[in-house]
PDB file of N, CA and C in Angstrom:
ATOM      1  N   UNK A   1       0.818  -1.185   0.000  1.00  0.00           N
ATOM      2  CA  UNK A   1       0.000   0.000   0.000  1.00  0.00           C
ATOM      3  C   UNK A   1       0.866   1.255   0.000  1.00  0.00           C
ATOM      4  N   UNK A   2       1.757   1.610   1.020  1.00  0.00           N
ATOM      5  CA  UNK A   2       2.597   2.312   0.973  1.00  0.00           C
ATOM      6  C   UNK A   2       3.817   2.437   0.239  1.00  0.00           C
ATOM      7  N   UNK A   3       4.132   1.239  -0.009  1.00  0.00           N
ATOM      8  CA  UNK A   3       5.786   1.280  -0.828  1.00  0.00           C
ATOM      9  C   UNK A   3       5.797   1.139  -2.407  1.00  0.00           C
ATOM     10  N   UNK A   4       4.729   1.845  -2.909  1.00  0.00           N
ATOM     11  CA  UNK A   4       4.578   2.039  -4.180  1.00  0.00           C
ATOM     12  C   UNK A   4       5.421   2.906  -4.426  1.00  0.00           C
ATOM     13  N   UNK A   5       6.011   4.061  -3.965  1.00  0.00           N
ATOM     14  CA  UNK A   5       6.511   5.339  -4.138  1.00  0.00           C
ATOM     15  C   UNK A   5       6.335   5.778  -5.153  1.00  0.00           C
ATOM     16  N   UNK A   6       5.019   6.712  -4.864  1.00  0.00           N
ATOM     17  CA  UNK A   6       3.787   7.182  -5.959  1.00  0.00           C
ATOM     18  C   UNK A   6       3.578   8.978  -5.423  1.00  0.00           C
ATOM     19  N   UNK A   7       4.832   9.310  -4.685  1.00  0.00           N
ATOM     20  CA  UNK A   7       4.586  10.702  -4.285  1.00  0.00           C
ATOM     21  C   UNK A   7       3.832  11.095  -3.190  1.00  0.00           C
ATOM     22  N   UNK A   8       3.670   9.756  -2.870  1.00  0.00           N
ATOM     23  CA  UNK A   8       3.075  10.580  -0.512  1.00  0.00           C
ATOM     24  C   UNK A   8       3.654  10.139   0.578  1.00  0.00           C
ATOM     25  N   UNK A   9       5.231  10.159  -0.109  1.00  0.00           N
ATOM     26  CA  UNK A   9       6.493  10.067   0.967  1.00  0.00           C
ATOM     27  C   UNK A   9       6.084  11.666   1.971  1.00  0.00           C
ATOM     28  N   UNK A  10       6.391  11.945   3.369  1.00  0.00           N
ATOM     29  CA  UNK A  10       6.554  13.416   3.717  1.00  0.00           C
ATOM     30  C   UNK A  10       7.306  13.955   2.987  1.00  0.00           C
ATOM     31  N   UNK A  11       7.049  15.258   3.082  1.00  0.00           N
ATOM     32  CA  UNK A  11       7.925  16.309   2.598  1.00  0.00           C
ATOM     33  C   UNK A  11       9.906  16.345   2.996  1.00  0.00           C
ATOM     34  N   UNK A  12       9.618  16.173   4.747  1.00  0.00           N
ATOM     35  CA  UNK A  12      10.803  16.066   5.181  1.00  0.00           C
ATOM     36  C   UNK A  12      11.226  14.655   6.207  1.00  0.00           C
ATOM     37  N   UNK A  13      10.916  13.646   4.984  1.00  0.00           N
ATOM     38  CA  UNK A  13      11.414  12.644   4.993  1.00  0.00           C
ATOM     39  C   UNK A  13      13.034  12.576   5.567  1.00  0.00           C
ATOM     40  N   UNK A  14      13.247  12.136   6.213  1.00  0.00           N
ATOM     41  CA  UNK A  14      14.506  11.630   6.521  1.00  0.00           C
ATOM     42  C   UNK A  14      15.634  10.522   5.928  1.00  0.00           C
ATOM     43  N   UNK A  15      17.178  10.435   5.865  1.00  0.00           N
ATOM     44  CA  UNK A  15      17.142   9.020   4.669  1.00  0.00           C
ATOM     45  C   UNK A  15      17.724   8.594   5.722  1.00  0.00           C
ATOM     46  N   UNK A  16      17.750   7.487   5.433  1.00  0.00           N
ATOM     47  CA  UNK A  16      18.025   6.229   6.359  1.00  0.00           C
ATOM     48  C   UNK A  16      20.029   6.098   6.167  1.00  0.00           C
ATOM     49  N   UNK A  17      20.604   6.426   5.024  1.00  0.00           N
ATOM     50  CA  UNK A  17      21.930   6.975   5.106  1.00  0.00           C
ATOM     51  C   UNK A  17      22.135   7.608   6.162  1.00  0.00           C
ATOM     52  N   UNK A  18      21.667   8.307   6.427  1.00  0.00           N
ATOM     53  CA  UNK A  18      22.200   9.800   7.431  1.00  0.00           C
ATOM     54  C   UNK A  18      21.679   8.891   8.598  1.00  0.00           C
ATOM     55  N   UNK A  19      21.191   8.182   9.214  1.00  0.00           N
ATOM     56  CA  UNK A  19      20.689   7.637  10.340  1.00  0.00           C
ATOM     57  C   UNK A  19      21.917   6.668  10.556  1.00  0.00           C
ATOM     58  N   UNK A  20      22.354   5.693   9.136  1.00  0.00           N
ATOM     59  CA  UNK A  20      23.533   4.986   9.303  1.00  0.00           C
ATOM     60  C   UNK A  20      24.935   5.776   9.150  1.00  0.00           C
ATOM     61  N   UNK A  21      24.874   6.830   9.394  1.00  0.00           N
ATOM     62  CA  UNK A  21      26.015   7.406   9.213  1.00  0.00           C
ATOM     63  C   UNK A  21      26.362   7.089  10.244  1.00  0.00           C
ATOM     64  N   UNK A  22      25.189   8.663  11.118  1.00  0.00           N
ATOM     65  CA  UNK A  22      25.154   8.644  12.359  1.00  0.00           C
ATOM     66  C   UNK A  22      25.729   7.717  13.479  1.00  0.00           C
ATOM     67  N   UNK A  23      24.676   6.690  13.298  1.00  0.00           N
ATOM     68  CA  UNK A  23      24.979   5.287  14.517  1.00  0.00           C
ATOM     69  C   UNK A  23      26.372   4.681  13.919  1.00  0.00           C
ATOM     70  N   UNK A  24      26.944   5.048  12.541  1.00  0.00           N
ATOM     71  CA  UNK A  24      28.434   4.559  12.570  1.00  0.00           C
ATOM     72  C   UNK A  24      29.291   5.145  12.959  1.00  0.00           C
ATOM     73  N   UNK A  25      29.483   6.381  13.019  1.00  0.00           N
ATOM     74  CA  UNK A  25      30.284   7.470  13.235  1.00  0.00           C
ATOM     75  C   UNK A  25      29.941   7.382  15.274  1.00  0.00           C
ATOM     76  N   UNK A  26      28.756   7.513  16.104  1.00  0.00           N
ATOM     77  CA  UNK A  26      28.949   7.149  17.413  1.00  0.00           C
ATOM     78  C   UNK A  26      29.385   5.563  17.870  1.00  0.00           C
ATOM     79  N   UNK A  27      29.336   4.340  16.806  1.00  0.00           N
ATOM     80  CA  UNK A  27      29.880   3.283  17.450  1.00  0.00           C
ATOM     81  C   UNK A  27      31.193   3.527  17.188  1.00  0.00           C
ATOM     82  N   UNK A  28      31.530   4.127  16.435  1.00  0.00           N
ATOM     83  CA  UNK A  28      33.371   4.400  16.194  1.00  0.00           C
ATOM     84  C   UNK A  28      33.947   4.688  17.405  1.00  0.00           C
ATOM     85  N   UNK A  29      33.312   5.784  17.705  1.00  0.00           N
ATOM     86  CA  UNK A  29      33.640   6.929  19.190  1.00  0.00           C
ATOM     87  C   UNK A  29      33.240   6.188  20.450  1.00  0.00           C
ATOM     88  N   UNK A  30      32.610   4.985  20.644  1.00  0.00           N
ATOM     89  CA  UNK A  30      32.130   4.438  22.038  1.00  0.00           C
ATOM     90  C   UNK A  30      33.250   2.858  21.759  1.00  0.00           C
ATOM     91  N   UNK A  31      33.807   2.729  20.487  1.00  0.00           N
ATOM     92  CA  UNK A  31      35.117   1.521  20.296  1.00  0.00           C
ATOM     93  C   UNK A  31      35.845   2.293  20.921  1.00  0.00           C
ATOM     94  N   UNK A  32      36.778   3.619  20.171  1.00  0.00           N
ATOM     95  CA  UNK A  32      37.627   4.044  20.340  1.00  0.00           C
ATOM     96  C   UNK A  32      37.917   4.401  22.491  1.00  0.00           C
ATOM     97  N   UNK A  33      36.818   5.198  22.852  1.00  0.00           N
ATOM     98  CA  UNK A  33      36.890   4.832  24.601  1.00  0.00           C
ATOM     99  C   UNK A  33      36.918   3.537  25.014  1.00  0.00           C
ATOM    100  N   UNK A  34      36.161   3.046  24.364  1.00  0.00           N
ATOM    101  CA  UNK A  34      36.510   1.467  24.829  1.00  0.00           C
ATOM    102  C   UNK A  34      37.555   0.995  24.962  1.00  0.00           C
ATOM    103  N   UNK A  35      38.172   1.196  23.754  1.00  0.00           N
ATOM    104  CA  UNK A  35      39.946   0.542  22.916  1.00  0.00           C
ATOM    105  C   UNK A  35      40.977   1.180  24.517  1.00  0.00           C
ATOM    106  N   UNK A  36      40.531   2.511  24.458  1.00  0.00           N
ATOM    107  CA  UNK A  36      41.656   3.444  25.358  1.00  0.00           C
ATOM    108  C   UNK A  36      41.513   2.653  26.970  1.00  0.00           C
ATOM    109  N   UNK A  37      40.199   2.630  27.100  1.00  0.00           N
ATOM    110  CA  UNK A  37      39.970   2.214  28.131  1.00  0.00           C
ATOM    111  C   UNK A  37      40.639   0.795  29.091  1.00  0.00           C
ATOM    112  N   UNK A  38      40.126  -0.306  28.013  1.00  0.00           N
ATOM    113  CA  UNK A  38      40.779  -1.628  28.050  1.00  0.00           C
ATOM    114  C   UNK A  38      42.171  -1.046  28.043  1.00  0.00           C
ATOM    115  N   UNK A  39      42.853  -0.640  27.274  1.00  0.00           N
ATOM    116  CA  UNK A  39      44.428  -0.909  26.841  1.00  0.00           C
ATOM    117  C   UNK A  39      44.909   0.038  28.375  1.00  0.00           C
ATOM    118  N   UNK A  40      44.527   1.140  29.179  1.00  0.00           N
ATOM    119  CA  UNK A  40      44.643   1.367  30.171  1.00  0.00           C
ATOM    120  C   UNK A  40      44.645   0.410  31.277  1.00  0.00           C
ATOM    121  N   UNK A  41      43.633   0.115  31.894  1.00  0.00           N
ATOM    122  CA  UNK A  41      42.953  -0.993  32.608  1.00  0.00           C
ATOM    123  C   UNK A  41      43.339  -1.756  32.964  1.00  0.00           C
ATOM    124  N   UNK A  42      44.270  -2.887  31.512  1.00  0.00           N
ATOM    125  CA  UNK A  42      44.395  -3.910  31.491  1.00  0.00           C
ATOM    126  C   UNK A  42      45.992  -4.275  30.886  1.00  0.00           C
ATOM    127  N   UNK A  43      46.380  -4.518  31.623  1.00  0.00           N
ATOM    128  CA  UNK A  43      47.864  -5.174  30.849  1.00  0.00           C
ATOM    129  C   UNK A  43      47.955  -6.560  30.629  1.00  0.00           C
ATOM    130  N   UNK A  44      46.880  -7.086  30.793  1.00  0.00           N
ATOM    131  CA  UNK A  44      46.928  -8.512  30.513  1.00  0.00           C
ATOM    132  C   UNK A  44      46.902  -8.869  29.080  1.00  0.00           C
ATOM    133  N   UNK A  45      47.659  -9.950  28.146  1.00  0.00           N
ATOM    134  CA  UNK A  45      47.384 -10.482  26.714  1.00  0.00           C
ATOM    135  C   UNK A  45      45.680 -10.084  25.947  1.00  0.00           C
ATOM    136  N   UNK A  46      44.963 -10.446  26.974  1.00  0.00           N
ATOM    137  CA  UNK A  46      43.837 -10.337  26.574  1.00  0.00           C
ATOM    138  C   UNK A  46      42.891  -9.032  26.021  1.00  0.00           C
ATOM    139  N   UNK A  47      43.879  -7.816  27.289  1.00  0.00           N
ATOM    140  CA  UNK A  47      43.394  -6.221  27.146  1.00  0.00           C
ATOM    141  C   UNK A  47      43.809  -5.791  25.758  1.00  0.00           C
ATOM    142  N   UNK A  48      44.945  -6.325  25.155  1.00  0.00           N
ATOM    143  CA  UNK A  48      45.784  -5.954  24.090  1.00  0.00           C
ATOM    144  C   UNK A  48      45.052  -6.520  23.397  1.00  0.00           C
ATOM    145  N   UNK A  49      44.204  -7.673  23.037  1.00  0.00           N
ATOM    146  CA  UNK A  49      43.971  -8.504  21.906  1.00  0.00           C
ATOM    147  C   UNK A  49      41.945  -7.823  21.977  1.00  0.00           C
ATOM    148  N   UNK A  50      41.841  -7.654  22.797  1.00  0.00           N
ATOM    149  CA  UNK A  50      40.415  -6.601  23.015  1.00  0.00           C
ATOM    150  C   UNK A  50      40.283  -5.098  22.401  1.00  0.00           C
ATOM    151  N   UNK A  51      41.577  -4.638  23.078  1.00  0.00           N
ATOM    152  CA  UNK A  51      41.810  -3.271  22.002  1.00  0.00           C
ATOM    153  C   UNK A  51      41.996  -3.255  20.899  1.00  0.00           C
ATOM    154  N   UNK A  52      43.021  -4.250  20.441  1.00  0.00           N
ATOM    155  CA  UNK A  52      42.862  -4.256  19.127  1.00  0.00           C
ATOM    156  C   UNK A  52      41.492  -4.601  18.266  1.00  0.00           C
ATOM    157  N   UNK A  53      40.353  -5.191  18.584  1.00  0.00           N
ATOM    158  CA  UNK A  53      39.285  -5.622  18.133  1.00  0.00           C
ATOM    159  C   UNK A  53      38.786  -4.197  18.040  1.00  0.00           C
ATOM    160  N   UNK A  54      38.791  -3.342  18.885  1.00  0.00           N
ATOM    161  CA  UNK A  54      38.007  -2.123  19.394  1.00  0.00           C
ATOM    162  C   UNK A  54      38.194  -1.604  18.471  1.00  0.00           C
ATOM    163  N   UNK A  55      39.545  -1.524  18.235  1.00  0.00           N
ATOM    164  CA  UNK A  55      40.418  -0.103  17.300  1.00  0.00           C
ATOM    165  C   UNK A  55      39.749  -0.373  15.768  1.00  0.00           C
ATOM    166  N   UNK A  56      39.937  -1.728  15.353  1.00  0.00           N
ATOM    167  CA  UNK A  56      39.718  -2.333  14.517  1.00  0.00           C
ATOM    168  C   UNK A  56      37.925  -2.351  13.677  1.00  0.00           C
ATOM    169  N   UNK A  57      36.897  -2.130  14.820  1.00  0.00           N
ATOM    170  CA  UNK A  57      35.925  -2.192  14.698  1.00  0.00           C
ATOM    171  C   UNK A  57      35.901  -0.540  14.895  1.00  0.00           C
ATOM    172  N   UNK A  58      36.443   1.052  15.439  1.00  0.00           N
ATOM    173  CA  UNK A  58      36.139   1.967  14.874  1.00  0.00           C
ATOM    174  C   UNK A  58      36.287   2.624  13.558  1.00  0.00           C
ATOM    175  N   UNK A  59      37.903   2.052  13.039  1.00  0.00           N
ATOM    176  CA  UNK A  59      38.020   2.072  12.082  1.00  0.00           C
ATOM    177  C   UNK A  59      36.911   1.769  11.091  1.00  0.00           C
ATOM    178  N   UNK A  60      36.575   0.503  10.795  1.00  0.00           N
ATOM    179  CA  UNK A  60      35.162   0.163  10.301  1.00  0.00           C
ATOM    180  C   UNK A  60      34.043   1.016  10.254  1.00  0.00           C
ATOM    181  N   UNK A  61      33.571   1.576  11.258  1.00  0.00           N
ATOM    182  CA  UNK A  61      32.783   2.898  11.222  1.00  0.00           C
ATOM    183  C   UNK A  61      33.414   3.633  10.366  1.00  0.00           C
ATOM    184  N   UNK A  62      34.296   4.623  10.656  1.00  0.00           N
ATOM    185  CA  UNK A  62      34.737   5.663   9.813  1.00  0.00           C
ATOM    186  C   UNK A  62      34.804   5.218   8.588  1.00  0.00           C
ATOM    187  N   UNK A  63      35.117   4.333   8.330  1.00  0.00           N
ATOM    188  CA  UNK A  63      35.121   3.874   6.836  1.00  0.00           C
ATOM    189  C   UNK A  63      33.760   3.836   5.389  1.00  0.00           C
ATOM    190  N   UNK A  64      32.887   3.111   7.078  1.00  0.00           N
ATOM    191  CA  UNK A  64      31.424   2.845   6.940  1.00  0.00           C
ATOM    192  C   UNK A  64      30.897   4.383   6.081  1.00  0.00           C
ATOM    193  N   UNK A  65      31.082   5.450   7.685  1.00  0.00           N
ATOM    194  CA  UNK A  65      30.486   6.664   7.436  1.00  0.00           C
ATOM    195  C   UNK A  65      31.211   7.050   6.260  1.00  0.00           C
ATOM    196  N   UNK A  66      32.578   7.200   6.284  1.00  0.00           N
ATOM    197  CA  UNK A  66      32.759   7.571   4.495  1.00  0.00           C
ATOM    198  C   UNK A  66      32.229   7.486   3.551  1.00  0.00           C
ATOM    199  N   UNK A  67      31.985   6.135   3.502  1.00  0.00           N
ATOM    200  CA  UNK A  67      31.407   5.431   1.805  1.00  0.00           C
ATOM    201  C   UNK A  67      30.236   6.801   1.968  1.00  0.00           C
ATOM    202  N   UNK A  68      28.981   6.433   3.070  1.00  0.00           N
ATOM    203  CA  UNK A  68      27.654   7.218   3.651  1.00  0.00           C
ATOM    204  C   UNK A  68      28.006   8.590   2.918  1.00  0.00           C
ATOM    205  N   UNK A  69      28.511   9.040   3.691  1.00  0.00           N
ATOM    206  CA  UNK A  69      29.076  10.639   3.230  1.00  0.00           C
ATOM    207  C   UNK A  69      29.358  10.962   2.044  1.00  0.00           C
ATOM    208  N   UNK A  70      30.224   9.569   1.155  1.00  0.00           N
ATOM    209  CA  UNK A  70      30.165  10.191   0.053  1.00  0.00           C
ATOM    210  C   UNK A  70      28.888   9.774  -1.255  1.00  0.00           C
ATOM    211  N   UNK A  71      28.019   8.719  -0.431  1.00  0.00           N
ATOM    212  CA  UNK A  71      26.727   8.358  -1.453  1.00  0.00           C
ATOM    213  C   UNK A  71      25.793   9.771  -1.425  1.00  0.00           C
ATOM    214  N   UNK A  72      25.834  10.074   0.150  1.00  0.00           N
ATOM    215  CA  UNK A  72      24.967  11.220   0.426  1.00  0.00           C
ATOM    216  C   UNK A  72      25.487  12.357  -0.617  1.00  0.00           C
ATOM    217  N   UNK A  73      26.845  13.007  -0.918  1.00  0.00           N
ATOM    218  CA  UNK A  73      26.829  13.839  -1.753  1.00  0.00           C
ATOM    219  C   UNK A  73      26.831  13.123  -3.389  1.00  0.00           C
ATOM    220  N   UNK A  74      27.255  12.457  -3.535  1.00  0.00           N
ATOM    221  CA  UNK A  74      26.554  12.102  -5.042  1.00  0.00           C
ATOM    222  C   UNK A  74      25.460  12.262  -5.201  1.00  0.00           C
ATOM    223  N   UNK A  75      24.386  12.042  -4.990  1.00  0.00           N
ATOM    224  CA  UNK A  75      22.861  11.775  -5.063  1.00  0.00           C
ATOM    225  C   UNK A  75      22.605  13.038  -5.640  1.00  0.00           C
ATOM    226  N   UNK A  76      21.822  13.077  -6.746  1.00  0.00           N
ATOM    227  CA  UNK A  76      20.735  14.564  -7.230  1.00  0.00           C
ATOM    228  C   UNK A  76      20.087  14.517  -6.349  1.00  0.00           C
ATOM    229  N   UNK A  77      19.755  16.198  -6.083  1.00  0.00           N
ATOM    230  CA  UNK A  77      18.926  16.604  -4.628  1.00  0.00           C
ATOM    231  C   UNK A  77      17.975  17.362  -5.912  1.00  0.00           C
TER     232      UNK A  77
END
């Protein structure tokens, strides 16, 4: 009924890009305290092999949000 997209989307629809930017760009930033955190904390093999997952998984975000950022400016507005 609705997902015809026949022109009675709202006006100020929101895109679902910018929502995944978003939540990629804050899981980056809640790894990265994490990463600092553990690697503080912990000097055990395990803190090191945790941070690295952390670091590893913000990276991924930023990367994420890149691609995001740059579909969002391609697009005809």
């Amino acid at each position: 009924m609705w997902g015809d997209r026949s022109g009675r989307e709202p006006v100020r629809a929101r895109s679902p890009l910018r929502m995944r930017r978003r939540t990629a760009m804050v899981g980056a930033l809640l790894c990265v305290g994490a990463a600092v955190t553990v690697a503080l904390l912990g000097p055990a093999p395990q803190a090191t092999w945790l941070a690295g997952v952390l670091v590893a998984a913000s990276i991924a975000g930023v990367v994420d949000a890149t691609v995001i950022t740059r579909r969002l400016r391609r697009q005809d507005r």
